[in-house]
PDB file of N, CA and C in Angstrom:
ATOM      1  N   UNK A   1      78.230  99.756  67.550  1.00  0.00           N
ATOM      2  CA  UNK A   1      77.538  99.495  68.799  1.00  0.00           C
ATOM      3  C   UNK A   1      76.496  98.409  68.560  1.00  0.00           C
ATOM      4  N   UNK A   2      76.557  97.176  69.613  1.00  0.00           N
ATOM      5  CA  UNK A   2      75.046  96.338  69.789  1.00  0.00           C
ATOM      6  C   UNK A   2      74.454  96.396  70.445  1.00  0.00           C
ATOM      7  N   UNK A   3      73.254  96.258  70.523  1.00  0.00           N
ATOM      8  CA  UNK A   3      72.282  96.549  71.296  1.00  0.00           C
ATOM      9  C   UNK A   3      71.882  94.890  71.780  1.00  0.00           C
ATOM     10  N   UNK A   4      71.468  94.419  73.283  1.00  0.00           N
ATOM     11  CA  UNK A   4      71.261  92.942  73.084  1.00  0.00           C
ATOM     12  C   UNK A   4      70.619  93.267  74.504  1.00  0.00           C
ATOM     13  N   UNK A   5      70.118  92.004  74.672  1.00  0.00           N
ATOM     14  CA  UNK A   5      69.338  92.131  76.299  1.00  0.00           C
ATOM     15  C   UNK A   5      69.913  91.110  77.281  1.00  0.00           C
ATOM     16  N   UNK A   6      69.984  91.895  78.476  1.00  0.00           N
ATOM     17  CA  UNK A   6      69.914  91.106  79.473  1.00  0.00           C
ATOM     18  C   UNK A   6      70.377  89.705  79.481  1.00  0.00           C
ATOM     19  N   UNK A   7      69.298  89.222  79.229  1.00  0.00           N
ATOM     20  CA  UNK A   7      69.813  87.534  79.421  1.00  0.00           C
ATOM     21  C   UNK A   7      70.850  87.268  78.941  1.00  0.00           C
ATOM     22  N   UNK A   8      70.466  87.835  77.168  1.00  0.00           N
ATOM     23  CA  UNK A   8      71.411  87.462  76.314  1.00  0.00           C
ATOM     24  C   UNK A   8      72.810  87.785  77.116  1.00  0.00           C
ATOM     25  N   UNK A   9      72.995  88.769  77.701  1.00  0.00           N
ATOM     26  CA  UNK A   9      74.623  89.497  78.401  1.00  0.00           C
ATOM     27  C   UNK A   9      75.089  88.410  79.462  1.00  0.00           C
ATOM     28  N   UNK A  10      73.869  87.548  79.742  1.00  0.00           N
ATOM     29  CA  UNK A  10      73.844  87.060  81.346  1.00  0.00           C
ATOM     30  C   UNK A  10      74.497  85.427  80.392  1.00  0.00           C
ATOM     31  N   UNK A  11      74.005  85.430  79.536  1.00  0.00           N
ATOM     32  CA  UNK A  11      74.257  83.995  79.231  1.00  0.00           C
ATOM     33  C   UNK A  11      75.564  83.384  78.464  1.00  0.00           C
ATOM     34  N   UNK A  12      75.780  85.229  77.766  1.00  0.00           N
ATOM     35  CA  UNK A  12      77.681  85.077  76.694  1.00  0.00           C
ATOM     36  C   UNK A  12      77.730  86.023  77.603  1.00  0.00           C
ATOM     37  N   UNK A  13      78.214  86.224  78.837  1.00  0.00           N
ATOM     38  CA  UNK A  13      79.007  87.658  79.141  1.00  0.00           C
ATOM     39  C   UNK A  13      80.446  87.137  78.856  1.00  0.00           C
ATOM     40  N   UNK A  14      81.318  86.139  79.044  1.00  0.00           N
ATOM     41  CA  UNK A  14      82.567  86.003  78.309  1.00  0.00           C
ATOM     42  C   UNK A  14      82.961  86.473  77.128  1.00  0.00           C
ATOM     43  N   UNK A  15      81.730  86.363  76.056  1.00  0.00           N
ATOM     44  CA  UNK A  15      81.706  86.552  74.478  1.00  0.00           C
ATOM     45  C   UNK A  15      81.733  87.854  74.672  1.00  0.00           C
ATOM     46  N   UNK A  16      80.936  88.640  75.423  1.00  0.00           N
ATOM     47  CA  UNK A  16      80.450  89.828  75.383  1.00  0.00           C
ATOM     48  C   UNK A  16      81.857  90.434  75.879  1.00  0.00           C
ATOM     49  N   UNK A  17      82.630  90.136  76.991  1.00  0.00           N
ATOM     50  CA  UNK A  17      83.305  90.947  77.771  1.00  0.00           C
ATOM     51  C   UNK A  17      84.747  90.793  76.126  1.00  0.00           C
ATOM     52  N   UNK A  18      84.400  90.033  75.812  1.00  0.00           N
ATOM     53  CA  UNK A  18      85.932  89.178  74.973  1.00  0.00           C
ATOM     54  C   UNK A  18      85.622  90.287  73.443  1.00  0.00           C
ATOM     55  N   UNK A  19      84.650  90.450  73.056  1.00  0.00           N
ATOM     56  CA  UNK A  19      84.188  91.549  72.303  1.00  0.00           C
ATOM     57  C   UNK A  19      84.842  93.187  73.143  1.00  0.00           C
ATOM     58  N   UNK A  20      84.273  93.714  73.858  1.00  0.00           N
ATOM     59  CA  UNK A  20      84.918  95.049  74.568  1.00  0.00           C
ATOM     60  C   UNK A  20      85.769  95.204  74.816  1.00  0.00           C
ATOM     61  N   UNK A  21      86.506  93.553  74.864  1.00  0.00           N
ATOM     62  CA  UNK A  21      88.068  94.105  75.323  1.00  0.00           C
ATOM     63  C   UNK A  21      89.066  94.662  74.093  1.00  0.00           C
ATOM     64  N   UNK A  22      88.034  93.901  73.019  1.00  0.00           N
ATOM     65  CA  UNK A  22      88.158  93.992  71.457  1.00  0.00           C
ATOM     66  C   UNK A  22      87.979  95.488  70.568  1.00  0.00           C
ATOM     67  N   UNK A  23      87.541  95.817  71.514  1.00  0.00           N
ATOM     68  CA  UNK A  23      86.694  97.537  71.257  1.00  0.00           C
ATOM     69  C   UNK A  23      85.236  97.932  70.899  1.00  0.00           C
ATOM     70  N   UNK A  24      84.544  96.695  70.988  1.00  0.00           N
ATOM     71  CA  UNK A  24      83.421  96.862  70.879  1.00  0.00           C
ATOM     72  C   UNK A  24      82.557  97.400  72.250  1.00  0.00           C
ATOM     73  N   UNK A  25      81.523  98.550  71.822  1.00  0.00           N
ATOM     74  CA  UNK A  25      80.969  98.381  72.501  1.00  0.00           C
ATOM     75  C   UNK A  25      78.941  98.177  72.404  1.00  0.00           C
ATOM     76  N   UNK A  26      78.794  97.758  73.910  1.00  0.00           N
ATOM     77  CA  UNK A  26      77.132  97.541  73.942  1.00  0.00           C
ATOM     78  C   UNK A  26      76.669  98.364  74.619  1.00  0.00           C
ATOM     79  N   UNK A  27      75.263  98.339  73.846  1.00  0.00           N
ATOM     80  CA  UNK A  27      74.054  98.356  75.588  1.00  0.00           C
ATOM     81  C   UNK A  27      73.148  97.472  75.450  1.00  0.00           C
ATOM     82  N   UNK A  28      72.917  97.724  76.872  1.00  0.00           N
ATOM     83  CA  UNK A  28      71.890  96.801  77.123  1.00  0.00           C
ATOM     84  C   UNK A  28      70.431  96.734  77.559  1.00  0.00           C
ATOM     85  N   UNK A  29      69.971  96.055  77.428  1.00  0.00           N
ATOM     86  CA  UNK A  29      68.254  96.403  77.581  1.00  0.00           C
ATOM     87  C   UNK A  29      67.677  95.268  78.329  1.00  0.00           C
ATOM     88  N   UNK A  30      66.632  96.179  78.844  1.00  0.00           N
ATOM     89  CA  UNK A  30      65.973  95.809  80.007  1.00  0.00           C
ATOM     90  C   UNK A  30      64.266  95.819  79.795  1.00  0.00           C
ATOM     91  N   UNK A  31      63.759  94.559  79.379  1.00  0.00           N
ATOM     92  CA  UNK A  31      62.185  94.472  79.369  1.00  0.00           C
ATOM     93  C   UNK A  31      62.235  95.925  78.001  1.00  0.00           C
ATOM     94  N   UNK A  32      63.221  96.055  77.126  1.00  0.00           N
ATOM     95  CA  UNK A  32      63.359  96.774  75.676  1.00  0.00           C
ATOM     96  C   UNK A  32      63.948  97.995  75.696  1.00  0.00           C
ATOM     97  N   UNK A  33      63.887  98.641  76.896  1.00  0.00           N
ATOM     98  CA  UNK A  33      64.472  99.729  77.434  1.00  0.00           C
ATOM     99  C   UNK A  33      66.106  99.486  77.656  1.00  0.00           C
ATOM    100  N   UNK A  34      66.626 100.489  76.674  1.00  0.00           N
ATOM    101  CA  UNK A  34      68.201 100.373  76.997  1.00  0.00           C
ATOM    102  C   UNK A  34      68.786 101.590  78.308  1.00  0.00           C
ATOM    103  N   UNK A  35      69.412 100.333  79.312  1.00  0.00           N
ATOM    104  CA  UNK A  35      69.238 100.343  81.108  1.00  0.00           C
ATOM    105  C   UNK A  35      71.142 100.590  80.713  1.00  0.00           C
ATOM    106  N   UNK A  36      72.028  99.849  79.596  1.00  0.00           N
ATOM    107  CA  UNK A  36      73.540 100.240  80.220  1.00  0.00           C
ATOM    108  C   UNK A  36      74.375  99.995  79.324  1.00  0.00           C
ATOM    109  N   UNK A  37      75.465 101.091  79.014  1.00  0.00           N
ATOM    110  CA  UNK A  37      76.385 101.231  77.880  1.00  0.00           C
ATOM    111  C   UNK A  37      77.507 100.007  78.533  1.00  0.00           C
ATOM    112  N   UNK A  38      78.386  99.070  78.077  1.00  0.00           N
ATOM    113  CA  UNK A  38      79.220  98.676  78.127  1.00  0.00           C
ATOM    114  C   UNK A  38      80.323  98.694  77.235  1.00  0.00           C
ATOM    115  N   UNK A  39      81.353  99.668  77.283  1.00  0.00           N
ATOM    116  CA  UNK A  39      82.320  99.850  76.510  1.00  0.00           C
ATOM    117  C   UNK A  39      84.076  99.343  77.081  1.00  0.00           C
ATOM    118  N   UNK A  40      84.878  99.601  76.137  1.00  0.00           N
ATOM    119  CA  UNK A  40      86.379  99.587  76.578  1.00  0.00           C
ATOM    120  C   UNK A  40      86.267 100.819  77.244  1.00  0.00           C
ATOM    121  N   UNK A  41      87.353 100.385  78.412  1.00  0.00           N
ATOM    122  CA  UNK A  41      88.124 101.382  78.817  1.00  0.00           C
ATOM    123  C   UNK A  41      89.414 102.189  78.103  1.00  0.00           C
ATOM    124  N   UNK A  42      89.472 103.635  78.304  1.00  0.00           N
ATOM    125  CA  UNK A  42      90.799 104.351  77.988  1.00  0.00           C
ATOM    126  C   UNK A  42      91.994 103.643  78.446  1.00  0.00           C
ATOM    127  N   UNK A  43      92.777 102.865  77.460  1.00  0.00           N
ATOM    128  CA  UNK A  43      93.876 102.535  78.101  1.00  0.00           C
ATOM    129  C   UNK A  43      95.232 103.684  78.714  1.00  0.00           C
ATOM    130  N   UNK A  44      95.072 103.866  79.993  1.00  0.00           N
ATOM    131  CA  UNK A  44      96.503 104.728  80.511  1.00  0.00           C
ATOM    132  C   UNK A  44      98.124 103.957  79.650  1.00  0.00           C
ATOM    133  N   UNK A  45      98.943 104.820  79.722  1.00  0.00           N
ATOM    134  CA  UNK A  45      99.705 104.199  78.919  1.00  0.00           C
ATOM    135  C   UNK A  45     100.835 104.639  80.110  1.00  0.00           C
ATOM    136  N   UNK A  46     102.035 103.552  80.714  1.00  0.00           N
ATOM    137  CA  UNK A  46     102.431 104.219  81.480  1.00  0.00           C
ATOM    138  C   UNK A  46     103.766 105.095  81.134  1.00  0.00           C
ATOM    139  N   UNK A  47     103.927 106.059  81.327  1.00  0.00           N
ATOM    140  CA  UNK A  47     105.243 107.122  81.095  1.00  0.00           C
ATOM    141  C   UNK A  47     106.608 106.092  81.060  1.00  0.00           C
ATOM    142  N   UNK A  48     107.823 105.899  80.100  1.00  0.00           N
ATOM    143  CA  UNK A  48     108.832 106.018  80.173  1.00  0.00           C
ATOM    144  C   UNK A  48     109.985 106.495  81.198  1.00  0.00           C
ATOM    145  N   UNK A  49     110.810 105.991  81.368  1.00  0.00           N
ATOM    146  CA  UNK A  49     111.657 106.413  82.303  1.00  0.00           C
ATOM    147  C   UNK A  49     112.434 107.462  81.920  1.00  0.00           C
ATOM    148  N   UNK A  50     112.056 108.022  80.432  1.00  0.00           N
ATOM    149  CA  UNK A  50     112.987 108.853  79.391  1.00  0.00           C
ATOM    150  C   UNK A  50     111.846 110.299  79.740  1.00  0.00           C
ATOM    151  N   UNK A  51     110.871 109.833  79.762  1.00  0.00           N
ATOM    152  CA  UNK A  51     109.591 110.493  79.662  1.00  0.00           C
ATOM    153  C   UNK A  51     109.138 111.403  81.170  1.00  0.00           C
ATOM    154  N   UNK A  52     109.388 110.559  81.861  1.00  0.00           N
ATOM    155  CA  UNK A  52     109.822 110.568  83.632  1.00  0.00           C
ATOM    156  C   UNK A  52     110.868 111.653  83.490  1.00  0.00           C
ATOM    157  N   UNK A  53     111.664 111.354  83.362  1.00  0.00           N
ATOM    158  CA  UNK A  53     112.695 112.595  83.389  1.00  0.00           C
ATOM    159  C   UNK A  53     113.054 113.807  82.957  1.00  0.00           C
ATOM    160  N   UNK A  54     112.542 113.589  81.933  1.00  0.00           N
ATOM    161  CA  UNK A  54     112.326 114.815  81.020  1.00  0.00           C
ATOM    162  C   UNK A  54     110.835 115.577  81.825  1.00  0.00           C
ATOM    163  N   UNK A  55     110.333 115.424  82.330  1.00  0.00           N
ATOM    164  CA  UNK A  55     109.007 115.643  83.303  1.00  0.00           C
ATOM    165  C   UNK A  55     109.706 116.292  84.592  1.00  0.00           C
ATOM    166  N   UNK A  56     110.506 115.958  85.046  1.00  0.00           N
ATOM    167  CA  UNK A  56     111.254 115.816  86.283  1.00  0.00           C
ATOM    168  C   UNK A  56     111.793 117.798  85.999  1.00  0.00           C
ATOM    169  N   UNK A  57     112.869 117.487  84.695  1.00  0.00           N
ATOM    170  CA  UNK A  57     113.538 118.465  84.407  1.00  0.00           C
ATOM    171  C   UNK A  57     112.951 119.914  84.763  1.00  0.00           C
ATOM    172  N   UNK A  58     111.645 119.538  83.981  1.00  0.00           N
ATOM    173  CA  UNK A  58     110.536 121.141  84.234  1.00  0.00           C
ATOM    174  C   UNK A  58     110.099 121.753  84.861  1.00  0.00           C
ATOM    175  N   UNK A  59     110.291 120.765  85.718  1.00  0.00           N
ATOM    176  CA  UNK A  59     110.005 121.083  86.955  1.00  0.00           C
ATOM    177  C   UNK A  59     110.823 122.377  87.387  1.00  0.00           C
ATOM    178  N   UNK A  60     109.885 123.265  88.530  1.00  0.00           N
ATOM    179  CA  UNK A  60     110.448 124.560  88.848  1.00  0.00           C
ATOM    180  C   UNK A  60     111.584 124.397  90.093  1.00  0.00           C
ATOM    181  N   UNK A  61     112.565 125.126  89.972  1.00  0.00           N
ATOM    182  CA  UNK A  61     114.110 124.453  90.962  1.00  0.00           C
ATOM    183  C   UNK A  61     113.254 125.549  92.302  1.00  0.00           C
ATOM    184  N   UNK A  62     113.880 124.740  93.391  1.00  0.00           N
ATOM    185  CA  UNK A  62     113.272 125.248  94.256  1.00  0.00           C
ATOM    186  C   UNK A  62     114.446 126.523  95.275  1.00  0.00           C
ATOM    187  N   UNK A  63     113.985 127.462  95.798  1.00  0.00           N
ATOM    188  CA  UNK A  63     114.934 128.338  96.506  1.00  0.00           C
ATOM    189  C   UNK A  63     115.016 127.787  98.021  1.00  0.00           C
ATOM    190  N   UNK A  64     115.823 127.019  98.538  1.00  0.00           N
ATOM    191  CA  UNK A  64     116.128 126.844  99.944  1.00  0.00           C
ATOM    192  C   UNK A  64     115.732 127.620 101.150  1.00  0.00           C
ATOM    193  N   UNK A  65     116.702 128.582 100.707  1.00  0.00           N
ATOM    194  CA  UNK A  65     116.249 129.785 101.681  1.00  0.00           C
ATOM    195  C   UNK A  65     115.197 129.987 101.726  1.00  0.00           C
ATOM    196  N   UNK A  66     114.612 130.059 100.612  1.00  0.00           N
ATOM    197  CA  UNK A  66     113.224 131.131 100.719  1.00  0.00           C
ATOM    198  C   UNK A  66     112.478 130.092 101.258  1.00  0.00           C
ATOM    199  N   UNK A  67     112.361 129.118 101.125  1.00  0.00           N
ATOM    200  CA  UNK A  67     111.383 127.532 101.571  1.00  0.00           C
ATOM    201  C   UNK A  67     111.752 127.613 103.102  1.00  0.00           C
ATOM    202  N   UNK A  68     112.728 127.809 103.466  1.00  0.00           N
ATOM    203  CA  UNK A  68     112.957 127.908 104.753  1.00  0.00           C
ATOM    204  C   UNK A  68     112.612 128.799 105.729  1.00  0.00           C
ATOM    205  N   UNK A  69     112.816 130.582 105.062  1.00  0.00           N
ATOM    206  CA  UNK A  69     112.164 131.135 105.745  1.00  0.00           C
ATOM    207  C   UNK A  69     110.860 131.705 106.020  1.00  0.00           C
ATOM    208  N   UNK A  70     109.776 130.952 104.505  1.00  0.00           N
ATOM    209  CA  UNK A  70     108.456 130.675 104.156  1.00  0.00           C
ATOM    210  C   UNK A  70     108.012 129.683 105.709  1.00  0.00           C
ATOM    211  N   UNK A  71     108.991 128.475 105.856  1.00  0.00           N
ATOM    212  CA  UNK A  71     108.169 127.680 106.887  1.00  0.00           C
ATOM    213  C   UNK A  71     108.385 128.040 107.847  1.00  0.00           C
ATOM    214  N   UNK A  72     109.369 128.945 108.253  1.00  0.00           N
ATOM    215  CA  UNK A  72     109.632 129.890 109.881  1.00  0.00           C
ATOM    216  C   UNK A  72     108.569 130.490 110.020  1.00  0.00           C
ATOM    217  N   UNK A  73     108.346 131.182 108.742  1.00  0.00           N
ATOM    218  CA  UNK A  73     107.237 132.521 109.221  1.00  0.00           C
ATOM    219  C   UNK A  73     105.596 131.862 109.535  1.00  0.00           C
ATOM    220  N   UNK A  74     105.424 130.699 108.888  1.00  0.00           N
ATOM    221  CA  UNK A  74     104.518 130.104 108.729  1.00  0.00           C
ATOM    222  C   UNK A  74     104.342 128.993 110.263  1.00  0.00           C
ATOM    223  N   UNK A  75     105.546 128.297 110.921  1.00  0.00           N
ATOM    224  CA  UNK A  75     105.396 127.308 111.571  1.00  0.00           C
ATOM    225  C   UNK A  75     105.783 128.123 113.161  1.00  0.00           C
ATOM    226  N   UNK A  76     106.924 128.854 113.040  1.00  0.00           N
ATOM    227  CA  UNK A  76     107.887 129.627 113.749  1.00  0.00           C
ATOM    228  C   UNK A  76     109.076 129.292 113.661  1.00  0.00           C
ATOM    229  N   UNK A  77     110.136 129.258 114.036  1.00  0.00           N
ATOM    230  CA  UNK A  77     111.255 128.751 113.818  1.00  0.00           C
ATOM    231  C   UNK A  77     112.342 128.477 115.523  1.00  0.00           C
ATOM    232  N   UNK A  78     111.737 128.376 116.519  1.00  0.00           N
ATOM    233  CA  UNK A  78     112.451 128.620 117.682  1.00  0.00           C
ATOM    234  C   UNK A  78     112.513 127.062 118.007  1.00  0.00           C
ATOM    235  N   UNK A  79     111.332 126.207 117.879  1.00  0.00           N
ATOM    236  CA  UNK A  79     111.077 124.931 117.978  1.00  0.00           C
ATOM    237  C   UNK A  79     111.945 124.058 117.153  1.00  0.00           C
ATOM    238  N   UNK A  80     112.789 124.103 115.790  1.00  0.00           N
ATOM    239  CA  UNK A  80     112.682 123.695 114.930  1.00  0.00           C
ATOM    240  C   UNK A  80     113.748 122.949 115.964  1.00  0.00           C
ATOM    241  N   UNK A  81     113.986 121.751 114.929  1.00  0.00           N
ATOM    242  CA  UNK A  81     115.027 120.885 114.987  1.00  0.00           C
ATOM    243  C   UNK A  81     116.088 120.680 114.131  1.00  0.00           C
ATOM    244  N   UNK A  82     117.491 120.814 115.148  1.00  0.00           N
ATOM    245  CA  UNK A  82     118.606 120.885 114.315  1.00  0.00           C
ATOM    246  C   UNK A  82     118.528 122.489 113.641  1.00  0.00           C
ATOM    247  N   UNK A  83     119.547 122.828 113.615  1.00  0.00           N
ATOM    248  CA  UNK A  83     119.925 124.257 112.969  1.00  0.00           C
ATOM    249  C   UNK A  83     120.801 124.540 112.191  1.00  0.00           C
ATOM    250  N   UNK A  84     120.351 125.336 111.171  1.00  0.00           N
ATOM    251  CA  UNK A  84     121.244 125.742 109.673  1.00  0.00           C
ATOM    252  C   UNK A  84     122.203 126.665 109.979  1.00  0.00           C
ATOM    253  N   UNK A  85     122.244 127.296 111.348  1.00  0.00           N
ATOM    254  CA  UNK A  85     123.696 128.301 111.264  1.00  0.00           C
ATOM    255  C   UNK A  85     124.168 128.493 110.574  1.00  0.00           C
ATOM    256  N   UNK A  86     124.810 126.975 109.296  1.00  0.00           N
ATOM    257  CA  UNK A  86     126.279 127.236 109.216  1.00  0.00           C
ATOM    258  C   UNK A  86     126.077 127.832 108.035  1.00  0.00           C
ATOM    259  N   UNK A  87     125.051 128.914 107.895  1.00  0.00           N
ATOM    260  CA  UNK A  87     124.969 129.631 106.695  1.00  0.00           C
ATOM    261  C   UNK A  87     124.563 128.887 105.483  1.00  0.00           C
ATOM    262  N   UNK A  88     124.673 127.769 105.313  1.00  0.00           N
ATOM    263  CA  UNK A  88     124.521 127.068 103.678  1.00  0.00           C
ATOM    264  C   UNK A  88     123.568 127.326 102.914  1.00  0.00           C
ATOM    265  N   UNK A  89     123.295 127.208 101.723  1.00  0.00           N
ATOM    266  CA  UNK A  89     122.056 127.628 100.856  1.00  0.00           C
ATOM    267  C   UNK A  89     121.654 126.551 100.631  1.00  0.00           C
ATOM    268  N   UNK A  90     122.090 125.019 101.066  1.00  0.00           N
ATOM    269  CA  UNK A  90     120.914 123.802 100.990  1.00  0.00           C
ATOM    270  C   UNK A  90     121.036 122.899 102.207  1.00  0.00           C
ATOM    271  N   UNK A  91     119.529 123.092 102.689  1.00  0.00           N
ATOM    272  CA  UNK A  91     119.635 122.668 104.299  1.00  0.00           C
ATOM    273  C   UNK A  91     119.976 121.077 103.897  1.00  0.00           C
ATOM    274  N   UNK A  92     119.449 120.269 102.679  1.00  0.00           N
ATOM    275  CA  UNK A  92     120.057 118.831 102.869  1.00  0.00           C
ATOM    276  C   UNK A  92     121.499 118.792 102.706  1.00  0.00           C
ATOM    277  N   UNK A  93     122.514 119.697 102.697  1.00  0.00           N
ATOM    278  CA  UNK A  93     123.774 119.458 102.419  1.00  0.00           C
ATOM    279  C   UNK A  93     123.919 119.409 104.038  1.00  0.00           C
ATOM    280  N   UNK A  94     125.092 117.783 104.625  1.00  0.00           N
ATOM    281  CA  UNK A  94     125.399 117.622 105.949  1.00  0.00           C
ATOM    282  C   UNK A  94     127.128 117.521 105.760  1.00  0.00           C
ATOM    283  N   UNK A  95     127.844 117.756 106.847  1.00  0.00           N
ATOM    284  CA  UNK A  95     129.022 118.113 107.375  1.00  0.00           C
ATOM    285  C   UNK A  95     129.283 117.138 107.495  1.00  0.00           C
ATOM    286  N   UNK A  96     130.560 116.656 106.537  1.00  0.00           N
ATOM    287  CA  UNK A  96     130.923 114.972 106.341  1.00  0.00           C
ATOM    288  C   UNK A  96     132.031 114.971 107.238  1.00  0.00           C
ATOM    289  N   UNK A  97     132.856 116.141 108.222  1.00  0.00           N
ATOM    290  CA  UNK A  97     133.519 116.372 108.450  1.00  0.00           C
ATOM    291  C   UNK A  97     134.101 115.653 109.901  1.00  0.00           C
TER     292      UNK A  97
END
């Protein structure tokens, strides 16, 4: 860590910023009083598409029915639009027929 003032930040902040991006970090001071940490950020790293999926997998499988008659009891079901009659256990499956 450096410690430097003000001006000094005001006058290399390129040097300064070109340092943190480096991993260094500062603070800074104000009339001697240190006023502000300037460090790197945590780099996020972004997930894989291998990584993504395997994420995906763990996900908990969902029950149709039960999602369905969770949002009846919850919304009502007389209003709804379009109707599952035809018995199926997945309302996105449509009648190519």
């Amino acid at each position: 860590m450096k410690i430097i003032t003000q001006r000094e930040f005001r006058n290399h902040s390129a040097a300064v910023m070109d340092s943190v991006e480096a991993g260094e970090t500062y603070h800074i001071t104000r009339n001697g009083t240190e006023v502000a940490e300037l460090r790197p950020l945590g780099r996020r790293r972004r997930p894989t598409a291998a990584e993504l999926i395997a994420q995906h997998r763990r996900l908990p499988r969902m029950d149709f029915v039960q999602l369905r008659q969770d949002a009846d009891e919850f919304f009502g079901g007389e209003d709804r639009i379009g109707d599952d009659s035809t018995g199926g256990s997945d309302p996105w499956e449509r009648d190519r027929g």
